[in-house]
PDB file of N, CA and C in Angstrom:
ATOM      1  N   UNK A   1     155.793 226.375 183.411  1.00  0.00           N
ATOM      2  CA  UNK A   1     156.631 226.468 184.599  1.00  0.00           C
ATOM      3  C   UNK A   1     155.986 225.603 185.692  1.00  0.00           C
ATOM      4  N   UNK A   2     156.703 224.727 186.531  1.00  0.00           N
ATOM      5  CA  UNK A   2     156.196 224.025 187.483  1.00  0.00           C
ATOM      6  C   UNK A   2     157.208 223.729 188.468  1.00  0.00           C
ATOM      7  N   UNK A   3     156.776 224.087 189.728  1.00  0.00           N
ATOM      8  CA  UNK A   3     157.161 223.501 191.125  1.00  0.00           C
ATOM      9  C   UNK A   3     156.900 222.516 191.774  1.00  0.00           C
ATOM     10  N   UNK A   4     157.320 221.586 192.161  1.00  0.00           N
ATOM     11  CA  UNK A   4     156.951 219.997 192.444  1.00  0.00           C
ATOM     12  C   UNK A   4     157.829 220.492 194.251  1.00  0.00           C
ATOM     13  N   UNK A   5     156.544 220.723 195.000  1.00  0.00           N
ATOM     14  CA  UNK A   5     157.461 220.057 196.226  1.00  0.00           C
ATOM     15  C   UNK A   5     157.723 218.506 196.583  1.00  0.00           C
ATOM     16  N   UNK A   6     158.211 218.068 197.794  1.00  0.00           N
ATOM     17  CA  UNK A   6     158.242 217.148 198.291  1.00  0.00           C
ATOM     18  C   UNK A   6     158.634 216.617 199.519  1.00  0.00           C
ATOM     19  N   UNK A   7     158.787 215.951 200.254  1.00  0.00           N
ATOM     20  CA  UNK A   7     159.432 215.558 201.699  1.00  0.00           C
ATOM     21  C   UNK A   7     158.875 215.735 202.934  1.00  0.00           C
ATOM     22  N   UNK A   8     157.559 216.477 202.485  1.00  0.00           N
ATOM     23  CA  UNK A   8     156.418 216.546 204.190  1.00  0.00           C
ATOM     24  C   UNK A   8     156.466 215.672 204.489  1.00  0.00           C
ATOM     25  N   UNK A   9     155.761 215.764 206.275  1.00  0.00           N
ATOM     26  CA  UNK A   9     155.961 214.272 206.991  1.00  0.00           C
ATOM     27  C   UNK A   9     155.096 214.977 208.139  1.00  0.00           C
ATOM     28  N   UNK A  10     154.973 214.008 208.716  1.00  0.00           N
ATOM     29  CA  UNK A  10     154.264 213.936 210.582  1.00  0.00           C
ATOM     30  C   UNK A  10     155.617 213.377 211.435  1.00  0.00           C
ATOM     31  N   UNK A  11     156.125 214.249 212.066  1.00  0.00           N
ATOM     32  CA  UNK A  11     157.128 214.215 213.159  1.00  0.00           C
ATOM     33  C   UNK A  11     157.197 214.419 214.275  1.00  0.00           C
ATOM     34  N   UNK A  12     158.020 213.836 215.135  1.00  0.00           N
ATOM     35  CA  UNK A  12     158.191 214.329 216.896  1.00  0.00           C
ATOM     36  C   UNK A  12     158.904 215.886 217.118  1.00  0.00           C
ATOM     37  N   UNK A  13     158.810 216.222 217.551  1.00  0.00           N
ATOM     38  CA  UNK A  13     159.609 217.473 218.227  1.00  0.00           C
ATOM     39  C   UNK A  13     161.224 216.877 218.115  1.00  0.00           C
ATOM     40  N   UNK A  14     161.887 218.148 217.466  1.00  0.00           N
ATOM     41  CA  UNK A  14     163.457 217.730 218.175  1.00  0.00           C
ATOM     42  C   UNK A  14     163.718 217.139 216.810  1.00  0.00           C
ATOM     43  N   UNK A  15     162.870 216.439 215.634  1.00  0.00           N
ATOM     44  CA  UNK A  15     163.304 215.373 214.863  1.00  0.00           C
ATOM     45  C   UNK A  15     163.510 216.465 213.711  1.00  0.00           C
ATOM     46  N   UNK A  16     164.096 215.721 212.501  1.00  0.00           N
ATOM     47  CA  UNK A  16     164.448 216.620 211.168  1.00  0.00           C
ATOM     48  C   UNK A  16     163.907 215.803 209.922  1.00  0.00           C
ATOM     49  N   UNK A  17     163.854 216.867 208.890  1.00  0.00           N
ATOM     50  CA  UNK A  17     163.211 216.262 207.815  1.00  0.00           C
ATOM     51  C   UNK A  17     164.021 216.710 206.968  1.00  0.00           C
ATOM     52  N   UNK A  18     164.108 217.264 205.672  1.00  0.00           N
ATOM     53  CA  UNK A  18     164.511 217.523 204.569  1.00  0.00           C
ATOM     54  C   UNK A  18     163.165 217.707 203.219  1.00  0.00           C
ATOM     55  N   UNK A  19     163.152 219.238 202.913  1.00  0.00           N
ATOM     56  CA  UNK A  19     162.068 219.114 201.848  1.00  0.00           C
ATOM     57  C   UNK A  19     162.870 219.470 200.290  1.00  0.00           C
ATOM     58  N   UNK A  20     162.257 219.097 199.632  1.00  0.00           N
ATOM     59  CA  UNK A  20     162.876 219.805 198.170  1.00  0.00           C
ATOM     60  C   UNK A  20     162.226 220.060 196.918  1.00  0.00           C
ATOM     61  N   UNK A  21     162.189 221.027 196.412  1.00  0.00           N
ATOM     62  CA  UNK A  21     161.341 221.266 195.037  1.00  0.00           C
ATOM     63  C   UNK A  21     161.899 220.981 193.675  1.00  0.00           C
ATOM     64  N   UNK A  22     160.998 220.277 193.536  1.00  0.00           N
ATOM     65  CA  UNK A  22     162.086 220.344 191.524  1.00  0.00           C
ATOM     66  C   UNK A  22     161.348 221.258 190.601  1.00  0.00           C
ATOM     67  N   UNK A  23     162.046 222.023 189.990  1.00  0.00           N
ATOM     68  CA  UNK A  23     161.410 222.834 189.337  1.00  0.00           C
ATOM     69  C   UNK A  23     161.945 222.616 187.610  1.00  0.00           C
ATOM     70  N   UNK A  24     160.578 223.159 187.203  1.00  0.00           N
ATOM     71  CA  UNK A  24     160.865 223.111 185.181  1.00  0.00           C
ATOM     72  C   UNK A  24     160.439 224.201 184.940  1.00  0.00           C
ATOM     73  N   UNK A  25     160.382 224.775 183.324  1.00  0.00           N
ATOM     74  CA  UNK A  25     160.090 225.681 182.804  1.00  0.00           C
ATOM     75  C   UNK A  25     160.644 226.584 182.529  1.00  0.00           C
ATOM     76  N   UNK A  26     161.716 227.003 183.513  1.00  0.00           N
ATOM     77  CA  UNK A  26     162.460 228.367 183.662  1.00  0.00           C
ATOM     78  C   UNK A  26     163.908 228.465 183.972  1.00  0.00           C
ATOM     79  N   UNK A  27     164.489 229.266 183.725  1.00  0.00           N
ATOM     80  CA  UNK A  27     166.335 228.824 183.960  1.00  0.00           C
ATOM     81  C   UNK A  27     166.333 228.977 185.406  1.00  0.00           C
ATOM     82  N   UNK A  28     166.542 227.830 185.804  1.00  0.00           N
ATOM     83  CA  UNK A  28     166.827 227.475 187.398  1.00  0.00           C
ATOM     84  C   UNK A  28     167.661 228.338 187.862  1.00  0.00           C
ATOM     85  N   UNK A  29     168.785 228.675 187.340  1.00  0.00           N
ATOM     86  CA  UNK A  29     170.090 229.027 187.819  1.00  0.00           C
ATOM     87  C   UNK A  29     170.562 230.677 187.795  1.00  0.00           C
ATOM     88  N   UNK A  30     169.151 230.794 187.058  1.00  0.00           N
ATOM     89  CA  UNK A  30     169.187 232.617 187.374  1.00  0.00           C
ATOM     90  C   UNK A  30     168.192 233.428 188.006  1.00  0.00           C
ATOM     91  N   UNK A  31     167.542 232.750 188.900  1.00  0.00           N
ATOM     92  CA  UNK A  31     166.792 233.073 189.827  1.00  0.00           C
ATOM     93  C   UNK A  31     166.696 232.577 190.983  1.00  0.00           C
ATOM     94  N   UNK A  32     166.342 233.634 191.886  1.00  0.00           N
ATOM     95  CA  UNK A  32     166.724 233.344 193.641  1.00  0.00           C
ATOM     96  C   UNK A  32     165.335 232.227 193.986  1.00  0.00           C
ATOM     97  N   UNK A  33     165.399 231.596 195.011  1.00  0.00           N
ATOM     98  CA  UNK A  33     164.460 230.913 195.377  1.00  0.00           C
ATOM     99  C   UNK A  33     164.011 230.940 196.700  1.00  0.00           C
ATOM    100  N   UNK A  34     163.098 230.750 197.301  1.00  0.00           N
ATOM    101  CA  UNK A  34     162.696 230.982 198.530  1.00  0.00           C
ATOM    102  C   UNK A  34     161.741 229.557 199.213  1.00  0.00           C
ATOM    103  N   UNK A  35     161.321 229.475 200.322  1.00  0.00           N
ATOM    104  CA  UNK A  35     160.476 228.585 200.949  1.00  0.00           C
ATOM    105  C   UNK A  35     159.507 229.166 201.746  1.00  0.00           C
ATOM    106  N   UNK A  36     158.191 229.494 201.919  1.00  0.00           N
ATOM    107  CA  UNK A  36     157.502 229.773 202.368  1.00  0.00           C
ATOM    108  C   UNK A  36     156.644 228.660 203.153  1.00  0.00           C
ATOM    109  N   UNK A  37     155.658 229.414 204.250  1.00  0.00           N
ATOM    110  CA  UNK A  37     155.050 228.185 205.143  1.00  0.00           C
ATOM    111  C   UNK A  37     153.408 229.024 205.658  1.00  0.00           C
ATOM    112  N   UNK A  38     152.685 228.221 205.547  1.00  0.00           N
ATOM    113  CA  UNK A  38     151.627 228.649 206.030  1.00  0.00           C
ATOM    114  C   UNK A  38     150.204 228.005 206.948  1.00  0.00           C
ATOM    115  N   UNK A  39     150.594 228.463 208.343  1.00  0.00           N
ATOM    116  CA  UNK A  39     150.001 227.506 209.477  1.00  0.00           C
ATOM    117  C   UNK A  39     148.170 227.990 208.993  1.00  0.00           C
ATOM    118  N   UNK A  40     147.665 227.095 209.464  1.00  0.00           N
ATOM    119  CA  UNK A  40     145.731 227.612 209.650  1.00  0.00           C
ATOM    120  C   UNK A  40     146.085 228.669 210.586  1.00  0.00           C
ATOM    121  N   UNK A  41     145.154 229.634 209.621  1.00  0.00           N
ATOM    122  CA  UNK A  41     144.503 230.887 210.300  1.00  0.00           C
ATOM    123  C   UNK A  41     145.525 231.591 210.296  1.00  0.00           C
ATOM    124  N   UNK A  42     146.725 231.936 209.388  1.00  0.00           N
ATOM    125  CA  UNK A  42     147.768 232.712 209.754  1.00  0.00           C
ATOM    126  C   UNK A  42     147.946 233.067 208.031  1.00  0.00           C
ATOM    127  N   UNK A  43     148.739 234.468 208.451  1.00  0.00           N
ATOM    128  CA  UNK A  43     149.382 234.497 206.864  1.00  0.00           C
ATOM    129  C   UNK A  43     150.484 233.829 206.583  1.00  0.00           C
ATOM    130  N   UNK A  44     150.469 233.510 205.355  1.00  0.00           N
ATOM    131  CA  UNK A  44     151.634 232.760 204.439  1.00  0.00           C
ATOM    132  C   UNK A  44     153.305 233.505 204.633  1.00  0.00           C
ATOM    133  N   UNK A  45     154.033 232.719 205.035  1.00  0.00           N
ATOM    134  CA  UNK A  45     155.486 233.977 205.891  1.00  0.00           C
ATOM    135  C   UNK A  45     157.110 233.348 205.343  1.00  0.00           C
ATOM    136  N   UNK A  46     157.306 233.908 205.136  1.00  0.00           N
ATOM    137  CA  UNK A  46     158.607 233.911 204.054  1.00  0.00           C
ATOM    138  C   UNK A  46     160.033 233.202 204.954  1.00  0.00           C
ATOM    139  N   UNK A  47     160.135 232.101 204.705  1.00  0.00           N
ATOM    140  CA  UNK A  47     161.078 230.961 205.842  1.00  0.00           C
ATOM    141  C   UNK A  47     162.815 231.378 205.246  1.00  0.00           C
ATOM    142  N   UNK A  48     162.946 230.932 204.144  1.00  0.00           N
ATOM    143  CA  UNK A  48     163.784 231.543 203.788  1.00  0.00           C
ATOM    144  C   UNK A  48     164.562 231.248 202.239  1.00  0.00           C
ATOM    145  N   UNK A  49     165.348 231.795 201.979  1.00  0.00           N
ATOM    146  CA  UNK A  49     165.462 232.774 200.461  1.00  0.00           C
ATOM    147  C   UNK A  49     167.194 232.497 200.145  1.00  0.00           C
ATOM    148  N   UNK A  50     167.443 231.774 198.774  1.00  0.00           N
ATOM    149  CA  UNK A  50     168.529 231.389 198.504  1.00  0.00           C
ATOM    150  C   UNK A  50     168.641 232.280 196.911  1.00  0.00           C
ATOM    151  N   UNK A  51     169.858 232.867 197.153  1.00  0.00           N
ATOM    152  CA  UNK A  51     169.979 233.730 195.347  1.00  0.00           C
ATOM    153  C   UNK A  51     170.876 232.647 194.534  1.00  0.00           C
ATOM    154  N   UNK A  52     170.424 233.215 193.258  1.00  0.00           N
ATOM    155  CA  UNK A  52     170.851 232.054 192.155  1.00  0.00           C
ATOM    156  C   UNK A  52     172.330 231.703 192.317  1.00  0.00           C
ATOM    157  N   UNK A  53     173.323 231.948 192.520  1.00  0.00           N
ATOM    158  CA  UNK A  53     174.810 231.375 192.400  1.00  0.00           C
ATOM    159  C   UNK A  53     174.768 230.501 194.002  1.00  0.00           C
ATOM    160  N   UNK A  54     173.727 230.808 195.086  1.00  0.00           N
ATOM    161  CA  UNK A  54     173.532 230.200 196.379  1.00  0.00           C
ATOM    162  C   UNK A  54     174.525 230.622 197.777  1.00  0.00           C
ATOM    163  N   UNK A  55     175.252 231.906 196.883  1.00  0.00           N
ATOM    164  CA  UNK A  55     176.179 232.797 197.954  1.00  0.00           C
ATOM    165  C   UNK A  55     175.708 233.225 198.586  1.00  0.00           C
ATOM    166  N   UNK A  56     174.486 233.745 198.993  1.00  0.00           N
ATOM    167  CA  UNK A  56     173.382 234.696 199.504  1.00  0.00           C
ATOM    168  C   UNK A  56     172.287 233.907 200.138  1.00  0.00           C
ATOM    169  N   UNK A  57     171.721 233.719 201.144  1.00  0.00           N
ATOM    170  CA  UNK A  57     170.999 233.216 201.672  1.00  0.00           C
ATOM    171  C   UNK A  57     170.199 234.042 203.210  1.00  0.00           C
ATOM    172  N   UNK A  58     168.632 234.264 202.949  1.00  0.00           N
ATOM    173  CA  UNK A  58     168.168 234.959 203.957  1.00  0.00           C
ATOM    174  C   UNK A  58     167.544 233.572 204.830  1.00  0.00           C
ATOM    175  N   UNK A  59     167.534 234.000 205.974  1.00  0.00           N
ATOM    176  CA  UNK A  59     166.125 233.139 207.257  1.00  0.00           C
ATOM    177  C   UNK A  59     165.547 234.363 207.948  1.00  0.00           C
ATOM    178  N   UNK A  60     164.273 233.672 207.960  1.00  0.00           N
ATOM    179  CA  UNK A  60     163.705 234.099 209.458  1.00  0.00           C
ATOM    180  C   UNK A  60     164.274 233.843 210.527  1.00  0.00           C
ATOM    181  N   UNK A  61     163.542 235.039 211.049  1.00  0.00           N
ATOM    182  CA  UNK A  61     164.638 234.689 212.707  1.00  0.00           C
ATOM    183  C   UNK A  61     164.082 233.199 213.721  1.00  0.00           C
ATOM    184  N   UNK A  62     163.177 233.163 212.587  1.00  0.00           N
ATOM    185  CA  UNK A  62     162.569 232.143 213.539  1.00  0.00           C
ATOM    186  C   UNK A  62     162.813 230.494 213.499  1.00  0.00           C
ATOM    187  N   UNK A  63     163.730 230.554 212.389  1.00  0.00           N
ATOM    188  CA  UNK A  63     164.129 229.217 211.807  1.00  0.00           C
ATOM    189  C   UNK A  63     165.692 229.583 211.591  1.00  0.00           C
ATOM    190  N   UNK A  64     166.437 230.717 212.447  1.00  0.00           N
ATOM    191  CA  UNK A  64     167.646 230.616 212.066  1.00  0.00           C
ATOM    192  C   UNK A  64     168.245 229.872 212.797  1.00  0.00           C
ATOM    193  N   UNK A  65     169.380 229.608 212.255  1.00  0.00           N
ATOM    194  CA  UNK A  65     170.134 228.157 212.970  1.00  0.00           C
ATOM    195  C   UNK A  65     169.694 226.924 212.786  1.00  0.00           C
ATOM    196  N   UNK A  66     168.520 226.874 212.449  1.00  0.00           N
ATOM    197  CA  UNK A  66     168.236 225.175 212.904  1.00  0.00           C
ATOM    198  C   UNK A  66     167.741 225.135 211.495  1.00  0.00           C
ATOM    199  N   UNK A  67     167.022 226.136 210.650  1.00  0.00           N
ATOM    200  CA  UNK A  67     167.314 225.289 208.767  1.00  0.00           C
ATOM    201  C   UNK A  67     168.002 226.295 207.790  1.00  0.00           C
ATOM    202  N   UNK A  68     168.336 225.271 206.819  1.00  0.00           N
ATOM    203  CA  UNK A  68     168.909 225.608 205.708  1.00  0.00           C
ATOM    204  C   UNK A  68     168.741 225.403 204.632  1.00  0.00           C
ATOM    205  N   UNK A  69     168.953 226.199 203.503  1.00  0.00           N
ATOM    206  CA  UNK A  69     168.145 226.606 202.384  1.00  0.00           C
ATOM    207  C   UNK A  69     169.550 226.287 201.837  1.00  0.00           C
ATOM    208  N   UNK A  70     168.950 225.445 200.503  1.00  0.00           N
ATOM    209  CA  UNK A  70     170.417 225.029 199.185  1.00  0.00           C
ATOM    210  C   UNK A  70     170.039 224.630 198.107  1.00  0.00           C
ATOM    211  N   UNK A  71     170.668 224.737 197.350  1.00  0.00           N
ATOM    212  CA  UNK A  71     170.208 224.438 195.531  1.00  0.00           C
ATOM    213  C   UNK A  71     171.265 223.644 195.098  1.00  0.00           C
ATOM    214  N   UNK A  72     170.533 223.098 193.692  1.00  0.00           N
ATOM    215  CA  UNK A  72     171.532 222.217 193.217  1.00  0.00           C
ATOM    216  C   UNK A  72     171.178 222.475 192.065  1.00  0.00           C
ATOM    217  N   UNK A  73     172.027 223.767 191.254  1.00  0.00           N
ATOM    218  CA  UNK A  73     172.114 224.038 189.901  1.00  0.00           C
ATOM    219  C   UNK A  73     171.500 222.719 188.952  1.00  0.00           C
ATOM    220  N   UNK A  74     172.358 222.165 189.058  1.00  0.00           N
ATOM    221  CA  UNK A  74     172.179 220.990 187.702  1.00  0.00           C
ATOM    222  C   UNK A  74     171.234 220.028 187.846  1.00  0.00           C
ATOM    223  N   UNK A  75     170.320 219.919 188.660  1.00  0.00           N
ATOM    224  CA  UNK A  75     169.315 219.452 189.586  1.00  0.00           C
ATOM    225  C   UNK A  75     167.966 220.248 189.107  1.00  0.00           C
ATOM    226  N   UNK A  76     167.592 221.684 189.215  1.00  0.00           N
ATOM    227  CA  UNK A  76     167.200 222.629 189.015  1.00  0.00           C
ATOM    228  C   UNK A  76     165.768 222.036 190.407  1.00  0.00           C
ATOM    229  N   UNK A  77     167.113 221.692 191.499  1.00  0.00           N
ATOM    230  CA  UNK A  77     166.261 221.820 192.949  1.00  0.00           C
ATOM    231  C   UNK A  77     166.823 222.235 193.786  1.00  0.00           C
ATOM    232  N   UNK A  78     165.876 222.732 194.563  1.00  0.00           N
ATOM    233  CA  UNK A  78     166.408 223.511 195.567  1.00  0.00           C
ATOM    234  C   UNK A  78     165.646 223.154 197.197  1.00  0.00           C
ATOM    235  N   UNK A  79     166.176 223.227 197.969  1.00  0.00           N
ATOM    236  CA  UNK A  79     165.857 222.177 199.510  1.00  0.00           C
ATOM    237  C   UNK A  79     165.849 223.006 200.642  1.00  0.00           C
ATOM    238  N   UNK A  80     165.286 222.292 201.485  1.00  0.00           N
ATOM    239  CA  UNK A  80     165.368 223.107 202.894  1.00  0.00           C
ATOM    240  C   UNK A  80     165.483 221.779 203.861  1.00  0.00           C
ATOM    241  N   UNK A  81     166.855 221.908 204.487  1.00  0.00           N
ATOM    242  CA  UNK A  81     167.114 220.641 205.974  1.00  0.00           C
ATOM    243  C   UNK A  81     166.636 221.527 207.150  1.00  0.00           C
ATOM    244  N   UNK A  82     165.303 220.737 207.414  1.00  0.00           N
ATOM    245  CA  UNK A  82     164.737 221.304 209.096  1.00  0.00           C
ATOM    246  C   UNK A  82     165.359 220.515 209.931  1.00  0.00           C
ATOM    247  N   UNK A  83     166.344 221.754 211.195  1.00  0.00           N
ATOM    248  CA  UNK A  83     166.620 220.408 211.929  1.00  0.00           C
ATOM    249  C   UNK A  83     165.734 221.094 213.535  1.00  0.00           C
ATOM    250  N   UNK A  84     166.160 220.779 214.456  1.00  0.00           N
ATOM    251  CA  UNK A  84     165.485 220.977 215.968  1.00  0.00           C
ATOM    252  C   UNK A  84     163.742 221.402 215.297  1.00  0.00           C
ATOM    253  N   UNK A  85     163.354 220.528 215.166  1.00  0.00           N
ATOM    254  CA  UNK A  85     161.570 220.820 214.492  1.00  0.00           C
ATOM    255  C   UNK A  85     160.912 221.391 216.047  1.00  0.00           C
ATOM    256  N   UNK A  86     160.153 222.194 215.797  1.00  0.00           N
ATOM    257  CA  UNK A  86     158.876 222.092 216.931  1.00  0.00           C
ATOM    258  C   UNK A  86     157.648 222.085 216.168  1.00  0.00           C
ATOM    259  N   UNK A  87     157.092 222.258 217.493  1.00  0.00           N
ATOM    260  CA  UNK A  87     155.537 222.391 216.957  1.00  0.00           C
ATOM    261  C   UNK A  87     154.843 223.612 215.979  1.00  0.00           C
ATOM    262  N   UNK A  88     155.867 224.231 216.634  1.00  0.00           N
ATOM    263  CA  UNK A  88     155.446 225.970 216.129  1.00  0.00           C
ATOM    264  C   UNK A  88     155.596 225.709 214.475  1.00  0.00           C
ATOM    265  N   UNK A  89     156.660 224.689 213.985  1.00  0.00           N
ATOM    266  CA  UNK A  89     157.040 224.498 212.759  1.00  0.00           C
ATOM    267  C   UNK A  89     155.906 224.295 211.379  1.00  0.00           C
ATOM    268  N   UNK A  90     154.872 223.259 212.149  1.00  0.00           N
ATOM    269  CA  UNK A  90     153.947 223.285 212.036  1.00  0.00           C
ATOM    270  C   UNK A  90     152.831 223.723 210.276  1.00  0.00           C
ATOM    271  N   UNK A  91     153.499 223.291 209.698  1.00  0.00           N
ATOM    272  CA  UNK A  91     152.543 224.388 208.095  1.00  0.00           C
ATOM    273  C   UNK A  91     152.567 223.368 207.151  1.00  0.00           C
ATOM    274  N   UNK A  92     151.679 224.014 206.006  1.00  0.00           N
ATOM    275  CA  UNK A  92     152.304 223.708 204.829  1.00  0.00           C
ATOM    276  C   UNK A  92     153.483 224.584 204.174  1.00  0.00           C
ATOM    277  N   UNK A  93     154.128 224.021 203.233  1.00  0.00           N
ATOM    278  CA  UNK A  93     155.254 224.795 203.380  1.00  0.00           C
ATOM    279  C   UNK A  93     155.595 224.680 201.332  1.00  0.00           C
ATOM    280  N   UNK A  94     155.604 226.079 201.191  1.00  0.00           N
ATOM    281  CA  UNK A  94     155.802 226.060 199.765  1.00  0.00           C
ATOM    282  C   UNK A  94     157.104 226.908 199.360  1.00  0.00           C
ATOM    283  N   UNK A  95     157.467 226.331 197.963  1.00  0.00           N
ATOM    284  CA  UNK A  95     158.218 226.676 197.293  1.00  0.00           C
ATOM    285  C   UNK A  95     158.037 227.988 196.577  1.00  0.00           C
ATOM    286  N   UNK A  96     158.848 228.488 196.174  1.00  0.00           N
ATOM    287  CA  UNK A  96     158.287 230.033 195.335  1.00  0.00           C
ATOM    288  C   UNK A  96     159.718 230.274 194.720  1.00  0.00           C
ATOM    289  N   UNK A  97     159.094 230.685 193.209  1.00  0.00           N
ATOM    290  CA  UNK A  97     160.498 231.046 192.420  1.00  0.00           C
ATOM    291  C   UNK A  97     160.228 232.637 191.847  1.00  0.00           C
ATOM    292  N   UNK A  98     160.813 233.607 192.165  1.00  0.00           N
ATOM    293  CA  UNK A  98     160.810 234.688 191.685  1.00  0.00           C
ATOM    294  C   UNK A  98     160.915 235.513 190.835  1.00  0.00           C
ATOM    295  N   UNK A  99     160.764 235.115 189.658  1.00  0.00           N
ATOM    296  CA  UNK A  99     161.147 235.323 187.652  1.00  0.00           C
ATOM    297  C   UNK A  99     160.969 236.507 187.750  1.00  0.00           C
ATOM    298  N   UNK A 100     161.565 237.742 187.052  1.00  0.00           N
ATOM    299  CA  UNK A 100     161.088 238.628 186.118  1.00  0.00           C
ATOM    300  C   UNK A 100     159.751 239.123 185.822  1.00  0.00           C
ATOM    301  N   UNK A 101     159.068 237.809 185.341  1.00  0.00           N
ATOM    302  CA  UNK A 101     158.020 238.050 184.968  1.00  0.00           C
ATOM    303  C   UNK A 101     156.561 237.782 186.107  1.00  0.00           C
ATOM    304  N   UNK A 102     156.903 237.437 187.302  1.00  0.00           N
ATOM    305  CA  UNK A 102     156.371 237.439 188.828  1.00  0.00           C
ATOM    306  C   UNK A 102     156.913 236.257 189.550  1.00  0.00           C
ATOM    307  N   UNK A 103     155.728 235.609 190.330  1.00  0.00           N
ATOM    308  CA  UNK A 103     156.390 234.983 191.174  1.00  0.00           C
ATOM    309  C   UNK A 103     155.592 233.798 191.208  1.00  0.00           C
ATOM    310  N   UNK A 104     155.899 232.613 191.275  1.00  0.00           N
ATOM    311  CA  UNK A 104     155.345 231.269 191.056  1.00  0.00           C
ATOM    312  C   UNK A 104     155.522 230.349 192.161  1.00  0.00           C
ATOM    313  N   UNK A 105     154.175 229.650 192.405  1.00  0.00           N
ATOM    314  CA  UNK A 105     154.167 228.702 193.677  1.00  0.00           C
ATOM    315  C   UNK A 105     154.331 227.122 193.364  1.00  0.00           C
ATOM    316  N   UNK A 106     154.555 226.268 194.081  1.00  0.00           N
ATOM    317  CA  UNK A 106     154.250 225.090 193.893  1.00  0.00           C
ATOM    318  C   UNK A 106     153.057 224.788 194.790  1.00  0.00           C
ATOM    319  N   UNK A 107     152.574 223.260 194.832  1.00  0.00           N
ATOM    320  CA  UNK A 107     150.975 223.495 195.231  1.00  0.00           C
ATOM    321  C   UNK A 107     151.867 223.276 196.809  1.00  0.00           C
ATOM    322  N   UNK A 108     152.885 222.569 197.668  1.00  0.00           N
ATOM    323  CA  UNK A 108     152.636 222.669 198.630  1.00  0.00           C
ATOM    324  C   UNK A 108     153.009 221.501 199.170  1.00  0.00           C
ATOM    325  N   UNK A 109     153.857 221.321 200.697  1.00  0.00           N
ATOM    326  CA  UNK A 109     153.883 219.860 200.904  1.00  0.00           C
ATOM    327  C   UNK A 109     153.483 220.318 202.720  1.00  0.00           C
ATOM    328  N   UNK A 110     152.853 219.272 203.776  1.00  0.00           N
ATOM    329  CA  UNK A 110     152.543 219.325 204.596  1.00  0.00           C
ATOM    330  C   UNK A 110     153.763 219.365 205.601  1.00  0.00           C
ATOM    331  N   UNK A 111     153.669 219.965 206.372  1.00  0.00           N
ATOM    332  CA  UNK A 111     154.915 219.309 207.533  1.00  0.00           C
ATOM    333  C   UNK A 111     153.869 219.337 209.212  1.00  0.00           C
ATOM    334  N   UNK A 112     153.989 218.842 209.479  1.00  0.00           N
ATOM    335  CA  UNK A 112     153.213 218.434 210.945  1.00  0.00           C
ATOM    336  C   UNK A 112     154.588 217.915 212.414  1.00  0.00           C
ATOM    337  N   UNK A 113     154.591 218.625 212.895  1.00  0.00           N
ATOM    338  CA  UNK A 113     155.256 218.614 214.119  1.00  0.00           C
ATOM    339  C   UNK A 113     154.330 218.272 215.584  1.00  0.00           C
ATOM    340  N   UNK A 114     154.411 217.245 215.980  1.00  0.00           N
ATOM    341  CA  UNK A 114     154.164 216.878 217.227  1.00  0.00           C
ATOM    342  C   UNK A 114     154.854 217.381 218.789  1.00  0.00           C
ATOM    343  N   UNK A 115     153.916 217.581 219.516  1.00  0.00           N
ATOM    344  CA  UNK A 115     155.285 217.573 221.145  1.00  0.00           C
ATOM    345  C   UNK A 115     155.108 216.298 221.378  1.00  0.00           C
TER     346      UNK A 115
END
């Protein structure tokens, strides 16, 4: 099983990125997926959470409105569009797929927000 993130960057405030994971190993399409982020010195905090058909979708309150979480069945990826970035945004930011059999990370892509 493997998670491949991708799409970190060093950005201005205000600007948008787009991240996305490709994933193998496991049936993409029957398990929910999520994005997690984790600044220095903080715990690792759950951004937000797309279920397998992609009808269902959770955020933090802290990224609601401004990203969005989507999959692409036949792809077996699944994305997050950051838009109004701040600083606070700030992490690395990982993928996580939730199997049955537990829960699996990818190693991780950077995102860096500037003021």
């Amino acid at each position: 099983l493997q998670l491949v993130e991708s799409g970190g960057d060093w950005l201005q405030s205000a600007g948008s990125l787009r991240l996305s994971c490709a994933a193998s190993g496991f049936t993409f399409s029957s398990y929910a997926m999520s994005w997690y982020r984790q600044a220095p010195g903080t715990e690792r905090e759950l951004v937000a959470t797309i279920y397998s058909a992609g009808a269902y979708t959770y955020y933090a309150d802290s990224v609601k409105g401004r990203f969005t979480i989507s999959r692409d069945n036949a792809k077996n990826t699944v994305y997050l569009q950051m838009n109004a970035l701040k600083p606070e945004d700030t992490a690395v930011y990982y993928c996580n797929a939730a199997l049955t059999k537990g829960a699996y990370w990818g190693q991780g892509t950077q995102v860096t927000v500037s003021s």
